[in-house]
PDB file of N, CA and C in Angstrom:
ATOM      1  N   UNK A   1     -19.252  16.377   9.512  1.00  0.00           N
ATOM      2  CA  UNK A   1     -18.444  17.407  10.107  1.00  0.00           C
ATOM      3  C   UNK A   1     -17.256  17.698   9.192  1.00  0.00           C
ATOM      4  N   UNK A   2     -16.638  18.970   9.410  1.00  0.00           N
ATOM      5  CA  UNK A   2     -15.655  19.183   7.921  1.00  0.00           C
ATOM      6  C   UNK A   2     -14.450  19.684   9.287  1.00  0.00           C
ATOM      7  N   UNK A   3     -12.901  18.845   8.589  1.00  0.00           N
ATOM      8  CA  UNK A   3     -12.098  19.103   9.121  1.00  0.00           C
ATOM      9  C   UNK A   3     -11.094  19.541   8.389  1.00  0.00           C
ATOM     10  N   UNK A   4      -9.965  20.402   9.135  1.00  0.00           N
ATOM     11  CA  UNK A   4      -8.720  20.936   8.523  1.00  0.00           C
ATOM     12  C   UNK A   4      -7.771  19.381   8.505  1.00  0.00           C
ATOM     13  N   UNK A   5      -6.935  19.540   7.430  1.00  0.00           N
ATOM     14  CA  UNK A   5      -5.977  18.301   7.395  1.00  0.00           C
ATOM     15  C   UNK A   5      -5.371  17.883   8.726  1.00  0.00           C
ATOM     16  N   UNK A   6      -5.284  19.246   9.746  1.00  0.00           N
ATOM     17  CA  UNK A   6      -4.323  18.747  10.836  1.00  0.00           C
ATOM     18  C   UNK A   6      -5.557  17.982  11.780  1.00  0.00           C
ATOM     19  N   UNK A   7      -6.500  18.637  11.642  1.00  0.00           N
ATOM     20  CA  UNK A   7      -7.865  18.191  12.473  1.00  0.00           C
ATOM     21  C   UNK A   7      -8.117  16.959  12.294  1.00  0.00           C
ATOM     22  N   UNK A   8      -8.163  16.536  11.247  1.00  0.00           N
ATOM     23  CA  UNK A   8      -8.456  15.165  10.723  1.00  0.00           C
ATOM     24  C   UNK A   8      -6.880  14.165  10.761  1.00  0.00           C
ATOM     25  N   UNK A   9      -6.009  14.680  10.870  1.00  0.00           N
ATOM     26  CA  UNK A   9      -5.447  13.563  11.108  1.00  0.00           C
ATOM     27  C   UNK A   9      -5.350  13.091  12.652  1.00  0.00           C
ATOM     28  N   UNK A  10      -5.630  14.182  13.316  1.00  0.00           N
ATOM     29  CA  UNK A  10      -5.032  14.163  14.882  1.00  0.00           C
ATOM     30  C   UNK A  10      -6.623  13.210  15.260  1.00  0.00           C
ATOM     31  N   UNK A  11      -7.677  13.611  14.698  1.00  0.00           N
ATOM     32  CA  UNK A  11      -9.139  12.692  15.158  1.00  0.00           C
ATOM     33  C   UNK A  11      -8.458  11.277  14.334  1.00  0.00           C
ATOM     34  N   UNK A  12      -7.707  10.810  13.306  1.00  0.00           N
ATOM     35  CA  UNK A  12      -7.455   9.867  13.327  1.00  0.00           C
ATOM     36  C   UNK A  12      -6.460   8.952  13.801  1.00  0.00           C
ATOM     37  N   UNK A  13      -5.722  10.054  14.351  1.00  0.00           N
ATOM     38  CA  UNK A  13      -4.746   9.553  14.475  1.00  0.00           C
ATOM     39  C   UNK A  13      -3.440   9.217  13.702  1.00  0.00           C
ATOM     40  N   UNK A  14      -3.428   9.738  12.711  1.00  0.00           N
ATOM     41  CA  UNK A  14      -2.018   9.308  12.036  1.00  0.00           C
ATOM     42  C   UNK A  14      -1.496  10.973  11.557  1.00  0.00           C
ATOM     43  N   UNK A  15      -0.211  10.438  10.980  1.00  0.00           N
ATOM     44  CA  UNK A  15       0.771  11.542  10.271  1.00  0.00           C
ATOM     45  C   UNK A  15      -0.114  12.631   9.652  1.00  0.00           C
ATOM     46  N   UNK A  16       0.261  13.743   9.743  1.00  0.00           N
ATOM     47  CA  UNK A  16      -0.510  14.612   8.900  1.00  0.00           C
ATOM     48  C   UNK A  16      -0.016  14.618   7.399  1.00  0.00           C
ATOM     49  N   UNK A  17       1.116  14.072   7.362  1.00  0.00           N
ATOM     50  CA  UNK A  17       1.617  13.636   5.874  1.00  0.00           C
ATOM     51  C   UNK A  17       0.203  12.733   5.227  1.00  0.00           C
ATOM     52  N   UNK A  18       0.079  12.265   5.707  1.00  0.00           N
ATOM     53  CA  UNK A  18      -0.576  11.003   5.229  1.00  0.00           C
ATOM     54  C   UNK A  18      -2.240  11.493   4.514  1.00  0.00           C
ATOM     55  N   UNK A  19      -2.548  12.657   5.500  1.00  0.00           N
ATOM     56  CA  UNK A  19      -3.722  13.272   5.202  1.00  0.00           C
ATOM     57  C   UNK A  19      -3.716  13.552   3.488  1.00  0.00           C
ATOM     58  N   UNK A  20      -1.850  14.483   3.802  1.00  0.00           N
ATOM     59  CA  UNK A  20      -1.594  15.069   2.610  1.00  0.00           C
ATOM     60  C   UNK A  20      -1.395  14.228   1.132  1.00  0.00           C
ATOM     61  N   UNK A  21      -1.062  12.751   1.475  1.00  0.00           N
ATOM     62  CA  UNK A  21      -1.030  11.665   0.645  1.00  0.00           C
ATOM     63  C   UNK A  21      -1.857  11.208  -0.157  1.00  0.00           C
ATOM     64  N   UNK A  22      -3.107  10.909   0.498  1.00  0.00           N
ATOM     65  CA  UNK A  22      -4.761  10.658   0.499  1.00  0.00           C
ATOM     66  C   UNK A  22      -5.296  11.648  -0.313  1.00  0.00           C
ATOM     67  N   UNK A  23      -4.893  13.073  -0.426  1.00  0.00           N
ATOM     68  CA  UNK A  23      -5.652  14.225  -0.930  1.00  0.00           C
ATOM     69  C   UNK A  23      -5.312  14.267  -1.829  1.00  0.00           C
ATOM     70  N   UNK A  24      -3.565  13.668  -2.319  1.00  0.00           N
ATOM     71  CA  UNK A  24      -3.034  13.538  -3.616  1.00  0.00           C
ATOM     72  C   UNK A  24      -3.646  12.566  -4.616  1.00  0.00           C
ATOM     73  N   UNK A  25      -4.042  11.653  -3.871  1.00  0.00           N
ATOM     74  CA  UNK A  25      -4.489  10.075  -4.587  1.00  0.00           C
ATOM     75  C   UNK A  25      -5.946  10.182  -4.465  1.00  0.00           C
ATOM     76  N   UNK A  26      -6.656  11.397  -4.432  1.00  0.00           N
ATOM     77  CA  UNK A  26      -7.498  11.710  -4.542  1.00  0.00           C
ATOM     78  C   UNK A  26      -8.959  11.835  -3.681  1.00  0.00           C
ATOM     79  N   UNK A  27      -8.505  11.828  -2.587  1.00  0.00           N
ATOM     80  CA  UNK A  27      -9.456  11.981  -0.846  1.00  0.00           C
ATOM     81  C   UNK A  27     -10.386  13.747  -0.939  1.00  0.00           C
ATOM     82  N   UNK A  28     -11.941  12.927  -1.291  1.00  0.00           N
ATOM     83  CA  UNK A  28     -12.473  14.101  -1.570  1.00  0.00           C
ATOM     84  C   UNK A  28     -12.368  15.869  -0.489  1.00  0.00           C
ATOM     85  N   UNK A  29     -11.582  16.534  -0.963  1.00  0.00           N
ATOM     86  CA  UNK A  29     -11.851  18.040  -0.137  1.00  0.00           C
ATOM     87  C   UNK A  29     -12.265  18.935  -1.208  1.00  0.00           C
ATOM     88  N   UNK A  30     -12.381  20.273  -0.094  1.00  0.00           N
ATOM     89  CA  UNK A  30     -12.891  21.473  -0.936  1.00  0.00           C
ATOM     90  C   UNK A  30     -12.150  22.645  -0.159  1.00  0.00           C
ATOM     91  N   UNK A  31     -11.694  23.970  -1.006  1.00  0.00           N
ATOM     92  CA  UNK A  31     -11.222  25.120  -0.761  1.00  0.00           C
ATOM     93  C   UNK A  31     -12.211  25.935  -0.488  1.00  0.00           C
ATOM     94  N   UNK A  32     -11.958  27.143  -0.053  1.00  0.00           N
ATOM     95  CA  UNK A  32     -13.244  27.769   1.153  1.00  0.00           C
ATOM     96  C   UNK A  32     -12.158  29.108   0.331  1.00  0.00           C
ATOM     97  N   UNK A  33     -12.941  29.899  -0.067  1.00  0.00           N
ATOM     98  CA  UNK A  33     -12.554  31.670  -0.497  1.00  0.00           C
ATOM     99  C   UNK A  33     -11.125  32.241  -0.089  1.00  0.00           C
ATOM    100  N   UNK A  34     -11.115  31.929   1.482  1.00  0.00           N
ATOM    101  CA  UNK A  34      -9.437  31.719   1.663  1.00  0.00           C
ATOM    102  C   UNK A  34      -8.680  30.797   1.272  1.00  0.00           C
ATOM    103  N   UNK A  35      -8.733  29.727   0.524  1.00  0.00           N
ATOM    104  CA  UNK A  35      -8.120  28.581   0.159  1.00  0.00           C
ATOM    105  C   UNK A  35      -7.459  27.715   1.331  1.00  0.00           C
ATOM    106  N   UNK A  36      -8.840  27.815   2.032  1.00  0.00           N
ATOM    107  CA  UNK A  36      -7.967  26.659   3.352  1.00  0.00           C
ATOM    108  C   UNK A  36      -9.056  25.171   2.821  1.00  0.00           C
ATOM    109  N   UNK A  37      -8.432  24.338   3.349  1.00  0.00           N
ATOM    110  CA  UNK A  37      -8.287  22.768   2.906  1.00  0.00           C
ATOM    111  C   UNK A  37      -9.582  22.803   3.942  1.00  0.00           C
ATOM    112  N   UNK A  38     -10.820  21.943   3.436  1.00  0.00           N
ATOM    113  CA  UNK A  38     -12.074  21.296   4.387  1.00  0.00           C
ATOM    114  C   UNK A  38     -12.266  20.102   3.858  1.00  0.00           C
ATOM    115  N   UNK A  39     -12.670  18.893   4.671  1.00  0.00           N
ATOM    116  CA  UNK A  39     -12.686  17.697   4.522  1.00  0.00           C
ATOM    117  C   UNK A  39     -13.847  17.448   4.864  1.00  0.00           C
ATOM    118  N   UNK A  40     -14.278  16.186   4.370  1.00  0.00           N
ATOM    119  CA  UNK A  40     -15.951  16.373   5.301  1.00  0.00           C
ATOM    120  C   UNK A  40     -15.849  15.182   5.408  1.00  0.00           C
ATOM    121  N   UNK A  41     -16.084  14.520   6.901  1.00  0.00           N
ATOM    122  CA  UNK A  41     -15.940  13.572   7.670  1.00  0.00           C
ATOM    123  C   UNK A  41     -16.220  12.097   7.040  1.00  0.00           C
ATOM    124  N   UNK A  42     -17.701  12.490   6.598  1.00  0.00           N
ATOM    125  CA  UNK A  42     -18.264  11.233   5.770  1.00  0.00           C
ATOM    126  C   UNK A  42     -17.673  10.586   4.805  1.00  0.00           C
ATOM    127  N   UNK A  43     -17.516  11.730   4.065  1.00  0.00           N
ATOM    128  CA  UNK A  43     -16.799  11.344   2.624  1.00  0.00           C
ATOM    129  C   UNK A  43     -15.058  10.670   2.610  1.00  0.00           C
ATOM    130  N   UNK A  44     -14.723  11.309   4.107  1.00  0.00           N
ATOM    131  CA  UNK A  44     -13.397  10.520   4.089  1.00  0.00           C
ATOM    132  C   UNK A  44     -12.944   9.185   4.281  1.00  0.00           C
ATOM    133  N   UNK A  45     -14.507   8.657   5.076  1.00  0.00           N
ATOM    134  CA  UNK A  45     -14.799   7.394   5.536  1.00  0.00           C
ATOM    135  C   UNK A  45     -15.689   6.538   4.087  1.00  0.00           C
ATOM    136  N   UNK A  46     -16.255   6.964   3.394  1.00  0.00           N
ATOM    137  CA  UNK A  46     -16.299   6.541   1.909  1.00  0.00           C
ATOM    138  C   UNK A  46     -15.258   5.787   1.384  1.00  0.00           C
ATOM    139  N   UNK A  47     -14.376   7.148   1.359  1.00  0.00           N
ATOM    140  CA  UNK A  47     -13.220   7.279   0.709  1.00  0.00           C
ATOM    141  C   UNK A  47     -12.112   5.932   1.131  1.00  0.00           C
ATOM    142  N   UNK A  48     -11.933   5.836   2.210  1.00  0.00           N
ATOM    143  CA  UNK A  48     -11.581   4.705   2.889  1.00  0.00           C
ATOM    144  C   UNK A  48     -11.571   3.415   2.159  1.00  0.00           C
ATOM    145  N   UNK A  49     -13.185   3.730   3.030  1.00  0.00           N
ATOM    146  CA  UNK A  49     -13.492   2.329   2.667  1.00  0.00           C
ATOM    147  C   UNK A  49     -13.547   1.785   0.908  1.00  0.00           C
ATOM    148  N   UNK A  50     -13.663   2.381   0.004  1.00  0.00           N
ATOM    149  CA  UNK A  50     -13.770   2.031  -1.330  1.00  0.00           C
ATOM    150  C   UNK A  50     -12.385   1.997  -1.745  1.00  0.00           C
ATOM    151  N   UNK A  51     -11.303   2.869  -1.462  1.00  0.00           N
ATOM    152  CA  UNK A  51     -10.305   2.050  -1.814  1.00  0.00           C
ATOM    153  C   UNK A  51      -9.094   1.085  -1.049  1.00  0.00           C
ATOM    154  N   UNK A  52     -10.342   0.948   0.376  1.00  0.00           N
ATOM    155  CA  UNK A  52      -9.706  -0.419   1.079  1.00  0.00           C
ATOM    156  C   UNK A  52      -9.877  -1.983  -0.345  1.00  0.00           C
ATOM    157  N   UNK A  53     -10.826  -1.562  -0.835  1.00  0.00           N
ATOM    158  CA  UNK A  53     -11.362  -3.230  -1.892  1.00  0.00           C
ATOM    159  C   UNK A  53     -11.510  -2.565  -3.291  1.00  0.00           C
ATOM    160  N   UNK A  54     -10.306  -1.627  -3.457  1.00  0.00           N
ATOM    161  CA  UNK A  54     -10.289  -1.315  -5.079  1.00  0.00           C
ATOM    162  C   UNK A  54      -9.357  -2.244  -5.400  1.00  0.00           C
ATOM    163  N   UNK A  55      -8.307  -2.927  -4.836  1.00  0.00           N
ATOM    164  CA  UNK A  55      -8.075  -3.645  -5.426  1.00  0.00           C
ATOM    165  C   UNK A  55      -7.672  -5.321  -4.856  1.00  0.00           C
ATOM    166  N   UNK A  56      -8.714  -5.864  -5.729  1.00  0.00           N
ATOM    167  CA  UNK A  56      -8.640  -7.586  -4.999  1.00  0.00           C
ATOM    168  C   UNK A  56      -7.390  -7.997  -4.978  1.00  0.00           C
ATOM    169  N   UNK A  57      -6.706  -8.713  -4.062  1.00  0.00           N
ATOM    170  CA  UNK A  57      -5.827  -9.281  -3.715  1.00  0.00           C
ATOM    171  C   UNK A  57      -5.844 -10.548  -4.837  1.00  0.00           C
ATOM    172  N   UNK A  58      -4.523 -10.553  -5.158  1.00  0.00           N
ATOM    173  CA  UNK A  58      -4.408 -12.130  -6.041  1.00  0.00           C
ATOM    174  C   UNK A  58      -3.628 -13.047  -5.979  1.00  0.00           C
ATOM    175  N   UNK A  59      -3.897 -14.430  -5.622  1.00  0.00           N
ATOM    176  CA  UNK A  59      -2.390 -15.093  -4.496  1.00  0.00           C
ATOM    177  C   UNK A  59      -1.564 -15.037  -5.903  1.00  0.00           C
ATOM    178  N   UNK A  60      -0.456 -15.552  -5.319  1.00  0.00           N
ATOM    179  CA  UNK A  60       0.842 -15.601  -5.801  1.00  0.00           C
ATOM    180  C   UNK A  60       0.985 -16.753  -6.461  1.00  0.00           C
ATOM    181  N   UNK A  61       1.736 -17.283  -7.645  1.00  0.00           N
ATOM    182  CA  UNK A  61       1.863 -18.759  -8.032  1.00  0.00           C
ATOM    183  C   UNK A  61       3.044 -19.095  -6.771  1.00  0.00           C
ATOM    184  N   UNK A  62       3.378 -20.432  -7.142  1.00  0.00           N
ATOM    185  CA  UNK A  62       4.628 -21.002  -6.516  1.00  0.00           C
ATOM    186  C   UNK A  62       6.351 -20.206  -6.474  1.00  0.00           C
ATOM    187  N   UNK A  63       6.225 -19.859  -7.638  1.00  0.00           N
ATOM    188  CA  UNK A  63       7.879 -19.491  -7.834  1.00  0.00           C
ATOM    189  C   UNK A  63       7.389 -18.029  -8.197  1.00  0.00           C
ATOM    190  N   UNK A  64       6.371 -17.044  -7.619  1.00  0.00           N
ATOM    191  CA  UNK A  64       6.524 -15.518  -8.093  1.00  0.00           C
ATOM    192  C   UNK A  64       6.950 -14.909  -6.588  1.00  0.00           C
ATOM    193  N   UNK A  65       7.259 -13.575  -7.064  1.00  0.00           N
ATOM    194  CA  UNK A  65       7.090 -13.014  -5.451  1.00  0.00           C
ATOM    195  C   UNK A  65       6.178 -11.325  -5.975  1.00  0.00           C
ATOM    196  N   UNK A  66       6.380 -10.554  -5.494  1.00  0.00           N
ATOM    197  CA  UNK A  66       5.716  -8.829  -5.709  1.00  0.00           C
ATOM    198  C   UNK A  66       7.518  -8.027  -5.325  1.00  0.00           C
ATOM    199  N   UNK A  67       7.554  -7.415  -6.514  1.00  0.00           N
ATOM    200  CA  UNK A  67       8.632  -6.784  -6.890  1.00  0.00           C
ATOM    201  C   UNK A  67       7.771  -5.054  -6.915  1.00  0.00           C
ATOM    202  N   UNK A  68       8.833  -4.700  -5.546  1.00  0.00           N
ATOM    203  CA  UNK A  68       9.000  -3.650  -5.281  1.00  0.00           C
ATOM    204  C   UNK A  68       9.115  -2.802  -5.958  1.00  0.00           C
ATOM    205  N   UNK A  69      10.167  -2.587  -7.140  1.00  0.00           N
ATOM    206  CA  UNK A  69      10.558  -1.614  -8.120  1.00  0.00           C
ATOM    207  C   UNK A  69       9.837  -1.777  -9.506  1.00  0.00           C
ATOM    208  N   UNK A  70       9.044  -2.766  -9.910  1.00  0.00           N
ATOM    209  CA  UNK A  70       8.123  -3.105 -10.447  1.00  0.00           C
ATOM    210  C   UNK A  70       6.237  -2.602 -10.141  1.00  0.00           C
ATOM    211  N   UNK A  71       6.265  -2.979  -9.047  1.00  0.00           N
ATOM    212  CA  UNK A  71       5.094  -2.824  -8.250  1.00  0.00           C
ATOM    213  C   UNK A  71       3.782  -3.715  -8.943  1.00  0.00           C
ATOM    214  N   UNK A  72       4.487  -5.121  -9.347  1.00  0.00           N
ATOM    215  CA  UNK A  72       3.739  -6.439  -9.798  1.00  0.00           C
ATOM    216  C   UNK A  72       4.319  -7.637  -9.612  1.00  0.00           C
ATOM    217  N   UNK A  73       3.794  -7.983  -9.316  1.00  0.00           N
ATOM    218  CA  UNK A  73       4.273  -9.880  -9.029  1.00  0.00           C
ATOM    219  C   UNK A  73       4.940  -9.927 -10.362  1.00  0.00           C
ATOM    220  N   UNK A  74       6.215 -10.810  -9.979  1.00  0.00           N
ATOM    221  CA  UNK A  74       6.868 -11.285 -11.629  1.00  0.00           C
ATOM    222  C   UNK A  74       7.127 -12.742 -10.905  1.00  0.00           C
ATOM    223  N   UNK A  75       7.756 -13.707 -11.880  1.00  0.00           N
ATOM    224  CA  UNK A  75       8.242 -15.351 -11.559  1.00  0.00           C
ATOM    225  C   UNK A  75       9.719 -14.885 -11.781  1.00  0.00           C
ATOM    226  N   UNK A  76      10.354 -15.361 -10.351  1.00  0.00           N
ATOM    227  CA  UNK A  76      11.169 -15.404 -10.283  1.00  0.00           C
ATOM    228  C   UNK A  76      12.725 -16.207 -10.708  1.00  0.00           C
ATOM    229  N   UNK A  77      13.556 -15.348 -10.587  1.00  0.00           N
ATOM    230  CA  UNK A  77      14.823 -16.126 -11.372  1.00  0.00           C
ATOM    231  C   UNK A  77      15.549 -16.407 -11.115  1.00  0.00           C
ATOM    232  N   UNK A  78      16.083 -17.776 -10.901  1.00  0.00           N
ATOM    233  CA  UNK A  78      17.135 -18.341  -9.939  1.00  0.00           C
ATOM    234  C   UNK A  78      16.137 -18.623  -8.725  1.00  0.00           C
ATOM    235  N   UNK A  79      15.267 -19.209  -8.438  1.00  0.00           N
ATOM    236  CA  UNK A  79      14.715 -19.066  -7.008  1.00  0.00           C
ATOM    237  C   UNK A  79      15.087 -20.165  -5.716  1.00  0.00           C
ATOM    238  N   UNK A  80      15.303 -19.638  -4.822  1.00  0.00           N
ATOM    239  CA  UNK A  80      15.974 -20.333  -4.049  1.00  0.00           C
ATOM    240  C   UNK A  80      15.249 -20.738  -2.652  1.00  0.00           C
ATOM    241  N   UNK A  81      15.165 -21.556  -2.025  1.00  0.00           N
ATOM    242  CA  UNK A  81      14.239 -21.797  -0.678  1.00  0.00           C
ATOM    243  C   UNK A  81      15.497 -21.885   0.658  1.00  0.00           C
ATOM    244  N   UNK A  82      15.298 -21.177   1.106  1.00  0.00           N
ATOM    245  CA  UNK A  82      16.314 -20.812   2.778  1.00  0.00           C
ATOM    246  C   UNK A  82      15.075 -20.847   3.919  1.00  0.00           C
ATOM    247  N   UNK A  83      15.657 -21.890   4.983  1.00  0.00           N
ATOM    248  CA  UNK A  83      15.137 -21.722   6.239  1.00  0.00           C
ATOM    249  C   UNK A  83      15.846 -20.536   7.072  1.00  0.00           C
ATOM    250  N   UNK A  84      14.950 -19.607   7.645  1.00  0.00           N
ATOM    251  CA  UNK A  84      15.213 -18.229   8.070  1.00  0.00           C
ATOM    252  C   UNK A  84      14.498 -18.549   9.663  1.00  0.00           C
ATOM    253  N   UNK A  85      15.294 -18.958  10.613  1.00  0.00           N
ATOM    254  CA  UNK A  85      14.726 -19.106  11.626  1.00  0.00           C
ATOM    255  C   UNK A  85      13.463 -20.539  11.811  1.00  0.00           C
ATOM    256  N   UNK A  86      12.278 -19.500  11.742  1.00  0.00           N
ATOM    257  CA  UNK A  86      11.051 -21.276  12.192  1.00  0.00           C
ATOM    258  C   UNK A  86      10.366 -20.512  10.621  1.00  0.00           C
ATOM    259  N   UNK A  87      10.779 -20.067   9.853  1.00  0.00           N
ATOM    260  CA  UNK A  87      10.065 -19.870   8.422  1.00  0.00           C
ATOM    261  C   UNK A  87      11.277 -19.839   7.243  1.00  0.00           C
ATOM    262  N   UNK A  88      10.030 -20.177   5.995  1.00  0.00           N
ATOM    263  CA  UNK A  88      11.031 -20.421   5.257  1.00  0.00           C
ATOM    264  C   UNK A  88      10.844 -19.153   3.665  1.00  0.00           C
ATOM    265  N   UNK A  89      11.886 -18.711   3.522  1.00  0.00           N
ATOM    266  CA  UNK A  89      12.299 -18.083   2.541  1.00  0.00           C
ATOM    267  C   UNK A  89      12.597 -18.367   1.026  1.00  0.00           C
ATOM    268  N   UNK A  90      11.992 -17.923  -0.196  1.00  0.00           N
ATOM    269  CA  UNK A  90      11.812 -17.964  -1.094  1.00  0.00           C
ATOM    270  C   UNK A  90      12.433 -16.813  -1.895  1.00  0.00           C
ATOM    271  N   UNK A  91      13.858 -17.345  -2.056  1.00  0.00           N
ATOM    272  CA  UNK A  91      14.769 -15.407  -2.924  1.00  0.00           C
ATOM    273  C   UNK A  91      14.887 -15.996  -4.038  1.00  0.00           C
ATOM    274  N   UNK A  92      15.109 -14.684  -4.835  1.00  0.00           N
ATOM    275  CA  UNK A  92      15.471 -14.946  -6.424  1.00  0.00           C
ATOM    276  C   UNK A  92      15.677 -13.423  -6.487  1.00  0.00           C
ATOM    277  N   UNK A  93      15.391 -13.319  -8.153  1.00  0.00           N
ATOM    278  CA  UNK A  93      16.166 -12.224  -8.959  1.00  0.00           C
ATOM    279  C   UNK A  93      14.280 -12.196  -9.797  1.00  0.00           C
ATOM    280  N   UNK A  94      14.458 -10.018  -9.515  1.00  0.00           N
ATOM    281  CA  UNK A  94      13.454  -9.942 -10.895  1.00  0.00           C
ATOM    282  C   UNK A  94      13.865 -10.239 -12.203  1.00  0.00           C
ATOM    283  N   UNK A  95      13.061 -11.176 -13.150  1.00  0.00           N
ATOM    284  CA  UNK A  95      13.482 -10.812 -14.698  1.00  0.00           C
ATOM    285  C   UNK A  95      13.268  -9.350 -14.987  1.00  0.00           C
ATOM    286  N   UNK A  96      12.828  -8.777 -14.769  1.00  0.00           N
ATOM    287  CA  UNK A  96      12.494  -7.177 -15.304  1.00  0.00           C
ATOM    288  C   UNK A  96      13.576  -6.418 -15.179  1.00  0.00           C
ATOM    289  N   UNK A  97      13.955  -6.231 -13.711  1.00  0.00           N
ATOM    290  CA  UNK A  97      14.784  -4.948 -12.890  1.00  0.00           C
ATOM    291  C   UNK A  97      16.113  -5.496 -12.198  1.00  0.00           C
ATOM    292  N   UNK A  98      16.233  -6.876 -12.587  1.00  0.00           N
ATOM    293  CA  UNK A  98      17.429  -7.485 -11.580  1.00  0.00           C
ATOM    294  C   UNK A  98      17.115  -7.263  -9.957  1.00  0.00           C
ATOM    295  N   UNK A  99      16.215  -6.574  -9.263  1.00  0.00           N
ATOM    296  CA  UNK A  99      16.180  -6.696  -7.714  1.00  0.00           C
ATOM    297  C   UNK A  99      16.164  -7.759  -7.242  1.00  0.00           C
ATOM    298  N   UNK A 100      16.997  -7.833  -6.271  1.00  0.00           N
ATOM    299  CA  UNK A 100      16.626  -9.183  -5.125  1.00  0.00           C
ATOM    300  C   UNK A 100      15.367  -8.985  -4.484  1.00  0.00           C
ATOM    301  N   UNK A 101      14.382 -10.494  -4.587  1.00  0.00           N
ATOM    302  CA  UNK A 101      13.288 -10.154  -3.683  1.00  0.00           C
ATOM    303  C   UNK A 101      13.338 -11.407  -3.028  1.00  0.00           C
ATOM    304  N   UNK A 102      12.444 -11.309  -2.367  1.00  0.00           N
ATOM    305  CA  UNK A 102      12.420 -12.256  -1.217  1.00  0.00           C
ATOM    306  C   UNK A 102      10.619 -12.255  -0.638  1.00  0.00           C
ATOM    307  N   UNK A 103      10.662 -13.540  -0.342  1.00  0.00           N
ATOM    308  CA  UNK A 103       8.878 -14.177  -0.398  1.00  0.00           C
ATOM    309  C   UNK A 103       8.731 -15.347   0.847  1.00  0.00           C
ATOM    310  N   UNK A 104       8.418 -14.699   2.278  1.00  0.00           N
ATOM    311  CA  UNK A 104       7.660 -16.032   2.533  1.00  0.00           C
ATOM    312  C   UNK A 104       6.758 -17.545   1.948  1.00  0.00           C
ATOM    313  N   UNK A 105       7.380 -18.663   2.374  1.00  0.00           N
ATOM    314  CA  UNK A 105       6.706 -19.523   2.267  1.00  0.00           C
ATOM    315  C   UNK A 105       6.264 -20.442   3.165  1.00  0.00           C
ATOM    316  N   UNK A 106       5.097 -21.047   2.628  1.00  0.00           N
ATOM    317  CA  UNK A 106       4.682 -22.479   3.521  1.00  0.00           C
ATOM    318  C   UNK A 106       5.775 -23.668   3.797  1.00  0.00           C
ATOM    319  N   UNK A 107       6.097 -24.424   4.446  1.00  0.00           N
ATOM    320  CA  UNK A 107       7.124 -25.486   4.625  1.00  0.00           C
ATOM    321  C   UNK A 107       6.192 -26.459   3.686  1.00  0.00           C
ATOM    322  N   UNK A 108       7.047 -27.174   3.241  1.00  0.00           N
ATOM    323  CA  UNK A 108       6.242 -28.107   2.116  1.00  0.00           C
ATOM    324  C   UNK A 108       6.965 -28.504   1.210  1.00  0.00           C
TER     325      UNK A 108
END
């Protein structure tokens, strides 16, 4: 079935931004003579699903965390362990960008 962006987000349920996000990062559609936006149902569920596992997850060493302004795990600098309630916290400093990040950990 082929839907308009608003169609398809409202059958999914989310933001229609998001439609518009997906189409950027490359969510297969097609233009129709009037240049209105068609989606075709299947292919969005493809689409999904293949870049739900484009990219494997990779644990973390001990002292890294995933730096935000980076958008890669780096080893952290200065790293510090804080109990934060019933969990415990792992801050430091990127070497790259100077951001503060901050990393759940296991008690241990």
């Amino acid at each position: 079935m082929l839907y308009s962006p608003p169609e398809l987000a409202e059958e999914l349920h989310i933001p229609a931004y998001t439609v518009r996000e997906w189409m950027k990062k490359g969510l297969p559609h097609r233009r129709d003579a009037a240049h209105h936006v068609w989606i075709n149902g299947r292919e969005v569920a493809a689409w999904v699903e293949a870049a739900r596992h484009a990219r494997p997850r990779q644990p973390l060493q001990p002292n890294e965390a995933f730096c935000v302004r980076c958008h890669r795990p780096v080893k952290l600098t200065n790293p510090t362990r804080m109990p934060r309630g019933k969990h415990l916290v792992l801050s430091g400093t990127c070497p790259e960008c100077g951001t503060s990040i901050h990393r759940g950990v296991r008690h241990g």
